[in-house]
PDB file of N, CA and C in Angstrom:
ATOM      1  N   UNK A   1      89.789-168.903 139.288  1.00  0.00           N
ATOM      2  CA  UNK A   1      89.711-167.526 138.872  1.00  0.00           C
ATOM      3  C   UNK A   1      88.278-167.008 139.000  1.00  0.00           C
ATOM      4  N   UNK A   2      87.572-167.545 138.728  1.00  0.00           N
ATOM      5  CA  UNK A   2      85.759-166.932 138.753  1.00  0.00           C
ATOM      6  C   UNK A   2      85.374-167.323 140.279  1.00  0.00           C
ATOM      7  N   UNK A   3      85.869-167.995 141.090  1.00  0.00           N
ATOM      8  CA  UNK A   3      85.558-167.974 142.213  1.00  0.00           C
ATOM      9  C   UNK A   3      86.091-166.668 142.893  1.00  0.00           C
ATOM     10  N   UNK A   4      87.347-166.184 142.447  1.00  0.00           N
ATOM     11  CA  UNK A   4      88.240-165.032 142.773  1.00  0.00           C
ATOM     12  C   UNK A   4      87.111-163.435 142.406  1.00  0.00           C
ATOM     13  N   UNK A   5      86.568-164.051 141.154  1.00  0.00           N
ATOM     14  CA  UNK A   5      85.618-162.656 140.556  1.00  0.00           C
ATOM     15  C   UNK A   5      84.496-162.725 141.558  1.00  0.00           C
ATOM     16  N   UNK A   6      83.902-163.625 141.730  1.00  0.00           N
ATOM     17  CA  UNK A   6      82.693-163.984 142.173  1.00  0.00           C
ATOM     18  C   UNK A   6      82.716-163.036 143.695  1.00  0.00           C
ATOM     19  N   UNK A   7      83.861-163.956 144.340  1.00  0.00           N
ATOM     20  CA  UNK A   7      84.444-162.872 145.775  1.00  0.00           C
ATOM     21  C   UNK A   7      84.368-161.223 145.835  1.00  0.00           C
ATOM     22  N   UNK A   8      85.097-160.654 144.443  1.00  0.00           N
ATOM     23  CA  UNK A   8      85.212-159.828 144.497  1.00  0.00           C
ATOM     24  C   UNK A   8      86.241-159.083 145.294  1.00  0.00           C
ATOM     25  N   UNK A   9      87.497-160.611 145.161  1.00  0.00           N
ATOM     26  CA  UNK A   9      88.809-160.902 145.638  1.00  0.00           C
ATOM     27  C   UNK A   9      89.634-159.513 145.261  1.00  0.00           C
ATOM     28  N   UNK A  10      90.096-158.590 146.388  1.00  0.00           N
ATOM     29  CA  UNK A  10      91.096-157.468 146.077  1.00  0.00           C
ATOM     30  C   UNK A  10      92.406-157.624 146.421  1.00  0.00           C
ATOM     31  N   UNK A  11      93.395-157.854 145.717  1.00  0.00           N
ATOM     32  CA  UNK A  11      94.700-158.061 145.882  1.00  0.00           C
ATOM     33  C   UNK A  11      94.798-156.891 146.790  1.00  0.00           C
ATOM     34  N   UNK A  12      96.205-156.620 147.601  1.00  0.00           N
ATOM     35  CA  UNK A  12      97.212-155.929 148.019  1.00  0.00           C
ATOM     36  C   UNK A  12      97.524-154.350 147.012  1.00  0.00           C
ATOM     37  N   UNK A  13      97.760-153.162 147.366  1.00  0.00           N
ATOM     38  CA  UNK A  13      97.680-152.376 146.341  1.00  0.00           C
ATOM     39  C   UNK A  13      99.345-151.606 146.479  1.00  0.00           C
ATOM     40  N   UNK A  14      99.831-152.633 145.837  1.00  0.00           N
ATOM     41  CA  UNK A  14     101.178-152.085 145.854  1.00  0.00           C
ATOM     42  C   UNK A  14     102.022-151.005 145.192  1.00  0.00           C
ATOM     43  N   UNK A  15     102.741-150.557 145.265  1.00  0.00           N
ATOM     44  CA  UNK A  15     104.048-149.484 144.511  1.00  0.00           C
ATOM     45  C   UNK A  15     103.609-149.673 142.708  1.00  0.00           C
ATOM     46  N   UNK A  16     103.959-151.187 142.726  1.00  0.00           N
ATOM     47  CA  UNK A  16     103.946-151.633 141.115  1.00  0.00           C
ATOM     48  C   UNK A  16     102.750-151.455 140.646  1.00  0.00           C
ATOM     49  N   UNK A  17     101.516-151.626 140.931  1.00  0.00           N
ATOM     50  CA  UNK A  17      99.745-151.291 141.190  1.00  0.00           C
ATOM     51  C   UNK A  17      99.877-149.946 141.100  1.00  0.00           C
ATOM     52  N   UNK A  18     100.350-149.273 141.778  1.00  0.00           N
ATOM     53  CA  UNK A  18      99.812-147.679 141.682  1.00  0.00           C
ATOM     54  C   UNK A  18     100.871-146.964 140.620  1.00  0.00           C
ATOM     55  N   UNK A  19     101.927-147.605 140.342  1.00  0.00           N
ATOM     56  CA  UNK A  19     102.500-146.827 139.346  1.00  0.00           C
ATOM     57  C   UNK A  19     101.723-147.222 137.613  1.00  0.00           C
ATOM     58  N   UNK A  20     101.533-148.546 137.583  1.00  0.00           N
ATOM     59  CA  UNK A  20     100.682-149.023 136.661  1.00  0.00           C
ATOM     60  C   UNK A  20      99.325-148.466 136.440  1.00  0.00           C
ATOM     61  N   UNK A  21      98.542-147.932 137.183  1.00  0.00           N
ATOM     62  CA  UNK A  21      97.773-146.874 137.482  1.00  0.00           C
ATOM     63  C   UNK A  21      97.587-145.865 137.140  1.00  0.00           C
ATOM     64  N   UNK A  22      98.974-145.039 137.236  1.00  0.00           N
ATOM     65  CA  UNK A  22      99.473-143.669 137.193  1.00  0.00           C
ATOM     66  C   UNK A  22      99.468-143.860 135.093  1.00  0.00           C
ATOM     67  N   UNK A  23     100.567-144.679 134.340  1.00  0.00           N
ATOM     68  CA  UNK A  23     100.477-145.189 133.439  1.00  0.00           C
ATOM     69  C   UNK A  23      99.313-145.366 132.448  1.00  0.00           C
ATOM     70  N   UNK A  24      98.653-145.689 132.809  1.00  0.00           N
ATOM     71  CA  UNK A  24      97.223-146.746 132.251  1.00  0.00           C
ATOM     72  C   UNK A  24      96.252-145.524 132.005  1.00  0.00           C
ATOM     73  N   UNK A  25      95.783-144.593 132.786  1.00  0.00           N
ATOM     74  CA  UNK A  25      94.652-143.757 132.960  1.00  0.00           C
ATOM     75  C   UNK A  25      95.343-142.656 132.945  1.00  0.00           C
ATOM     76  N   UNK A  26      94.072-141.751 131.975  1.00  0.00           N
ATOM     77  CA  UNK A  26      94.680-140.575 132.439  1.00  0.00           C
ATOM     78  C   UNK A  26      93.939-139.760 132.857  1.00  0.00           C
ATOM     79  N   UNK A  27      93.831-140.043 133.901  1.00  0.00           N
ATOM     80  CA  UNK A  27      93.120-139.254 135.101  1.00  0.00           C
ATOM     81  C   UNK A  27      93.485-139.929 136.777  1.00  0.00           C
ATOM     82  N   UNK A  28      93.040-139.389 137.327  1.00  0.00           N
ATOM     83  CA  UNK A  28      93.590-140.072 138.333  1.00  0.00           C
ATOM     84  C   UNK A  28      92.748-141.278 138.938  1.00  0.00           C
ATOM     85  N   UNK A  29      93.091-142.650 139.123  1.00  0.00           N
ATOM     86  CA  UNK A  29      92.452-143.777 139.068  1.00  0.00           C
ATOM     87  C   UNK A  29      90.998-143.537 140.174  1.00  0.00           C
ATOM     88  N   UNK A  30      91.656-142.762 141.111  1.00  0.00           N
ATOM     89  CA  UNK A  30      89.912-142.673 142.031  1.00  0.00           C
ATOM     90  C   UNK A  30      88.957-141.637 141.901  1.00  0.00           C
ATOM     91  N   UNK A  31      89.511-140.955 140.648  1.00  0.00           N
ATOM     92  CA  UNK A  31      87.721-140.124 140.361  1.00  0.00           C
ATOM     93  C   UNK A  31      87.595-140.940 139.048  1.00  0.00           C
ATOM     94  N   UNK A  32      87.800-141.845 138.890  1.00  0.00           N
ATOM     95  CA  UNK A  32      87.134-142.270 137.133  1.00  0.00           C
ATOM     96  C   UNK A  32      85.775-143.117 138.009  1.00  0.00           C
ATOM     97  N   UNK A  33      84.794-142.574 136.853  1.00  0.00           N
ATOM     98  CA  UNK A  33      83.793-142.751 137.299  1.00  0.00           C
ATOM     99  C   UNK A  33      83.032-144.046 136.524  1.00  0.00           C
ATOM    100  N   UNK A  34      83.282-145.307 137.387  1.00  0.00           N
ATOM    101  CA  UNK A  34      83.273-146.586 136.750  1.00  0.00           C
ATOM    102  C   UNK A  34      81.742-146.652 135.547  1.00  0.00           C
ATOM    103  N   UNK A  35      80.575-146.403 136.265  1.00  0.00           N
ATOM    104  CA  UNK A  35      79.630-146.714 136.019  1.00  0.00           C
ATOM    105  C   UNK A  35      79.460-146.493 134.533  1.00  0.00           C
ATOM    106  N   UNK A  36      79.829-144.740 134.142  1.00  0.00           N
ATOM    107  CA  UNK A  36      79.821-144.141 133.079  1.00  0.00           C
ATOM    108  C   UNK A  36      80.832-144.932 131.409  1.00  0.00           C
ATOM    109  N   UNK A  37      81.895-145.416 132.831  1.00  0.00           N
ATOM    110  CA  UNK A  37      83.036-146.120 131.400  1.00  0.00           C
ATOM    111  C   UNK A  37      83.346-147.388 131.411  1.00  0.00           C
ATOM    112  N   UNK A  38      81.959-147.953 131.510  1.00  0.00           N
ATOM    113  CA  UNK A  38      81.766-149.383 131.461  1.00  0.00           C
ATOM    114  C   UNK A  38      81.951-149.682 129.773  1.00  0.00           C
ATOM    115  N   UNK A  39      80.249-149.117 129.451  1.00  0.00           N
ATOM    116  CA  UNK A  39      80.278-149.008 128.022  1.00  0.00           C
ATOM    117  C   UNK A  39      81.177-148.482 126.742  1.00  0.00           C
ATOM    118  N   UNK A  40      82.404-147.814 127.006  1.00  0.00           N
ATOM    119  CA  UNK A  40      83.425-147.150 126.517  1.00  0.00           C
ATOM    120  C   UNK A  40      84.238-147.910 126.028  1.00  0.00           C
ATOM    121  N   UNK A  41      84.654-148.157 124.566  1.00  0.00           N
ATOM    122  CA  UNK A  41      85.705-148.419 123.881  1.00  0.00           C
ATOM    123  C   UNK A  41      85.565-148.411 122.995  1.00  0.00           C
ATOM    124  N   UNK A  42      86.900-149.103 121.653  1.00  0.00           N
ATOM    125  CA  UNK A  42      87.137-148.167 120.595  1.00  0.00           C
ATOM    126  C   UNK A  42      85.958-149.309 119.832  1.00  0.00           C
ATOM    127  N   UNK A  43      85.978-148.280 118.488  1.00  0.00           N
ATOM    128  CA  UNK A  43      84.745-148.926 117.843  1.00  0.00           C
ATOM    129  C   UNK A  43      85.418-150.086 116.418  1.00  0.00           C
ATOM    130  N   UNK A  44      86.489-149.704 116.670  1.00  0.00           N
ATOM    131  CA  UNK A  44      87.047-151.329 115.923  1.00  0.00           C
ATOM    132  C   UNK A  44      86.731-152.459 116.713  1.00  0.00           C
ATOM    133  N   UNK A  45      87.272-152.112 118.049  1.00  0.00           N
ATOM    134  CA  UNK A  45      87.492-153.760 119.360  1.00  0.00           C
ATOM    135  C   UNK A  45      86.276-153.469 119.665  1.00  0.00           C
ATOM    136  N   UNK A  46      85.067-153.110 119.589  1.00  0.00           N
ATOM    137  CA  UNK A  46      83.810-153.519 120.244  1.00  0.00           C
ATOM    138  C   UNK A  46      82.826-154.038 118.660  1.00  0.00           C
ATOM    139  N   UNK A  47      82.479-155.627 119.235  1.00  0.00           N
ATOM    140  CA  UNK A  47      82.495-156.497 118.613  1.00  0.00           C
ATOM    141  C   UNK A  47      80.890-156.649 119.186  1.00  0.00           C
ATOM    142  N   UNK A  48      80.313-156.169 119.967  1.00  0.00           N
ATOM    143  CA  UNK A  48      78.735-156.468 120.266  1.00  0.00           C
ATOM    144  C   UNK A  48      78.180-155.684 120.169  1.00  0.00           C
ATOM    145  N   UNK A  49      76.644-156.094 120.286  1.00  0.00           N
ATOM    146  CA  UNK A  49      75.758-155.095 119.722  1.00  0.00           C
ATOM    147  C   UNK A  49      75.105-154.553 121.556  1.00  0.00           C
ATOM    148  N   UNK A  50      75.370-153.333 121.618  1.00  0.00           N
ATOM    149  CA  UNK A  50      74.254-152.740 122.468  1.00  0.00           C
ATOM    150  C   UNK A  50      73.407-152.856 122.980  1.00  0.00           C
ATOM    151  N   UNK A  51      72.626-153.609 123.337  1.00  0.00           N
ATOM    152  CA  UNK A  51      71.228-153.951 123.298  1.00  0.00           C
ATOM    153  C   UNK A  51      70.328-153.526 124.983  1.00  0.00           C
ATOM    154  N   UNK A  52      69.581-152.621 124.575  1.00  0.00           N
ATOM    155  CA  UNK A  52      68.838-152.425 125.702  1.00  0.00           C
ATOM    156  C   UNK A  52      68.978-152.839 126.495  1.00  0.00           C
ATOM    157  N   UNK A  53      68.940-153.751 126.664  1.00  0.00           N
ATOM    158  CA  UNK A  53      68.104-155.141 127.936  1.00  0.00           C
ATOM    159  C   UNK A  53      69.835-155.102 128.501  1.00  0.00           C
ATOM    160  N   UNK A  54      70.967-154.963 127.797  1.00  0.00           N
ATOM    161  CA  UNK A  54      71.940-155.612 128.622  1.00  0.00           C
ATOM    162  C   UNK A  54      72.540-154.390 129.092  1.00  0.00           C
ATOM    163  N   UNK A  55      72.315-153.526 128.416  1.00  0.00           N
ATOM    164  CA  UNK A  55      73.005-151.821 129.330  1.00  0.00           C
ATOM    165  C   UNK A  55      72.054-151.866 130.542  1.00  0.00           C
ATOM    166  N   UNK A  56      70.638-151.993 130.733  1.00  0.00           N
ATOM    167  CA  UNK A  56      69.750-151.809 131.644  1.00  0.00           C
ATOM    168  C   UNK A  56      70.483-152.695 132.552  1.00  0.00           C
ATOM    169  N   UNK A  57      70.721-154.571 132.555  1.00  0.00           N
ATOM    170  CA  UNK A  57      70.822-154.780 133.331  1.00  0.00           C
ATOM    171  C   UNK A  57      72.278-154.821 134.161  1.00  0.00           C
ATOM    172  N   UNK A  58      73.559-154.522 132.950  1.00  0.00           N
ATOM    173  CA  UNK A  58      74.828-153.969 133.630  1.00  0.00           C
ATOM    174  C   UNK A  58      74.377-152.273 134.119  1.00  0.00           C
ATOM    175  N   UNK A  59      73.618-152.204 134.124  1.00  0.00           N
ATOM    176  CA  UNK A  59      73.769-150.987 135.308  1.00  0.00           C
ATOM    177  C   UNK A  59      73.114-151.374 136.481  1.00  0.00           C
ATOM    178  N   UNK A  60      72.525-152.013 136.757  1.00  0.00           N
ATOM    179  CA  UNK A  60      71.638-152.461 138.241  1.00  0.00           C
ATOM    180  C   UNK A  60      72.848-152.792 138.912  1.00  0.00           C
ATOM    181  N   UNK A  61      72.072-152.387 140.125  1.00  0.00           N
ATOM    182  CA  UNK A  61      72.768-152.715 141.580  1.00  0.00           C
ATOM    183  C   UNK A  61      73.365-153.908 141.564  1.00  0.00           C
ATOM    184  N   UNK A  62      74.842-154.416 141.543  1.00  0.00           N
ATOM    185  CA  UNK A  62      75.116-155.468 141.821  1.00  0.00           C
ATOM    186  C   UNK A  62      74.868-156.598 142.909  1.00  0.00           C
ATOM    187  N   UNK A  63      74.316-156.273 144.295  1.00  0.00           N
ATOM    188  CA  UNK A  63      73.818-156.974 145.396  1.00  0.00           C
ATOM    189  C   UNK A  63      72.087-157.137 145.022  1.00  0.00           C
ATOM    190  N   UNK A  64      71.702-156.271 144.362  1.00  0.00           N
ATOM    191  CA  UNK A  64      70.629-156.955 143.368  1.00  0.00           C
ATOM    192  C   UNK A  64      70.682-157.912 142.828  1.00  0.00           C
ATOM    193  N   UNK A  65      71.491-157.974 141.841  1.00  0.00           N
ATOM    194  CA  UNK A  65      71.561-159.053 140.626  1.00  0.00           C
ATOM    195  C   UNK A  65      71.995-160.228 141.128  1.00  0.00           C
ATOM    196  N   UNK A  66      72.667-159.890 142.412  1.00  0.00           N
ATOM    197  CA  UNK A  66      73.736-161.557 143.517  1.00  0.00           C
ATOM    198  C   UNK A  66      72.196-162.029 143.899  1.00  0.00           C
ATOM    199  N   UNK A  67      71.328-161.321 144.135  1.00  0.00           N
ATOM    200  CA  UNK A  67      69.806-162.152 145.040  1.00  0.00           C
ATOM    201  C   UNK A  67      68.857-162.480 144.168  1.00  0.00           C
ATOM    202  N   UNK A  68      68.862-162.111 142.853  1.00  0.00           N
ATOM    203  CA  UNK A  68      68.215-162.494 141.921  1.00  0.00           C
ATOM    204  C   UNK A  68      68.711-164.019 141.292  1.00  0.00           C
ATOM    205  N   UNK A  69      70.170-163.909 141.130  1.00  0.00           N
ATOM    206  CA  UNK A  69      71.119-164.956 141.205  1.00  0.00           C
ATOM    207  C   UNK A  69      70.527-166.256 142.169  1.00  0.00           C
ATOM    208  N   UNK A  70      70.772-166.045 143.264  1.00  0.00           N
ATOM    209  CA  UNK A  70      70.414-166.328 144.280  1.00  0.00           C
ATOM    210  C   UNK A  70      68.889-167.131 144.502  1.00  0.00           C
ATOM    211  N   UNK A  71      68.046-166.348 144.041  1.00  0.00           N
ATOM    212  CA  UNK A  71      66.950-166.643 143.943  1.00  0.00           C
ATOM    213  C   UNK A  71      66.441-167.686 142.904  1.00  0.00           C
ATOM    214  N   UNK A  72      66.990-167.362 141.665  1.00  0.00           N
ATOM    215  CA  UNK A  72      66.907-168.302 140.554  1.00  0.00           C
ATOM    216  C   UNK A  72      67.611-169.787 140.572  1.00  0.00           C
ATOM    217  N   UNK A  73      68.143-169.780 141.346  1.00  0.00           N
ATOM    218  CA  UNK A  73      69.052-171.054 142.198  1.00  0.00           C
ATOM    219  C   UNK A  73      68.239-171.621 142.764  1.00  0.00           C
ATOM    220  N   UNK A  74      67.815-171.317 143.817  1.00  0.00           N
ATOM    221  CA  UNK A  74      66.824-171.708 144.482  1.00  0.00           C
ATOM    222  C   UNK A  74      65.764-172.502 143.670  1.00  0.00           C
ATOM    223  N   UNK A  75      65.013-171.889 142.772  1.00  0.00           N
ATOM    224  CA  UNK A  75      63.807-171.983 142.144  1.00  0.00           C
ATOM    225  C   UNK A  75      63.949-173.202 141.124  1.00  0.00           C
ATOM    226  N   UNK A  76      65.066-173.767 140.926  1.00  0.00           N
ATOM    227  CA  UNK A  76      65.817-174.673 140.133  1.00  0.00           C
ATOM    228  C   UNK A  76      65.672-176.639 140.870  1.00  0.00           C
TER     229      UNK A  76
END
């Protein structure tokens, strides 16, 4: 499974996918604007604290953070 994330493995986008879609959001699934509703949920189920350092670095460029990754591997 984390090799699957890691990929950035995209299933097939089927009938059952887009009606689940339609369901789930309410808006239409390709203008939700990921970046913004990362941080978004209810304030019972959010169980962590905020913290600077980790909003800063879930917003960086992800092919950033793979070579930084990358790099720190190396350096090991």
């Amino acid at each position: 499974m984390a090799y699957l994330y890691g990929k950035k493995f995209v299933g097939p986008i089927t009938d059952l996918i887009l009606q689940l879609r339609d369901e789930l959001y309410n808006q239409p699934y390709e203008e939700v604007d990921w970046n913004k509703a990362r941080h978004l949920c209810l304030k019972v189920t959010d169980c962590s604290y905020k913290f600077f350092h980790v909003i800063f670095i879930n917003s960086l460029d992800p092919q950033f953070l793979d070579g930084l990754a990358f790099a720190a591997c190396m350096s090991l």
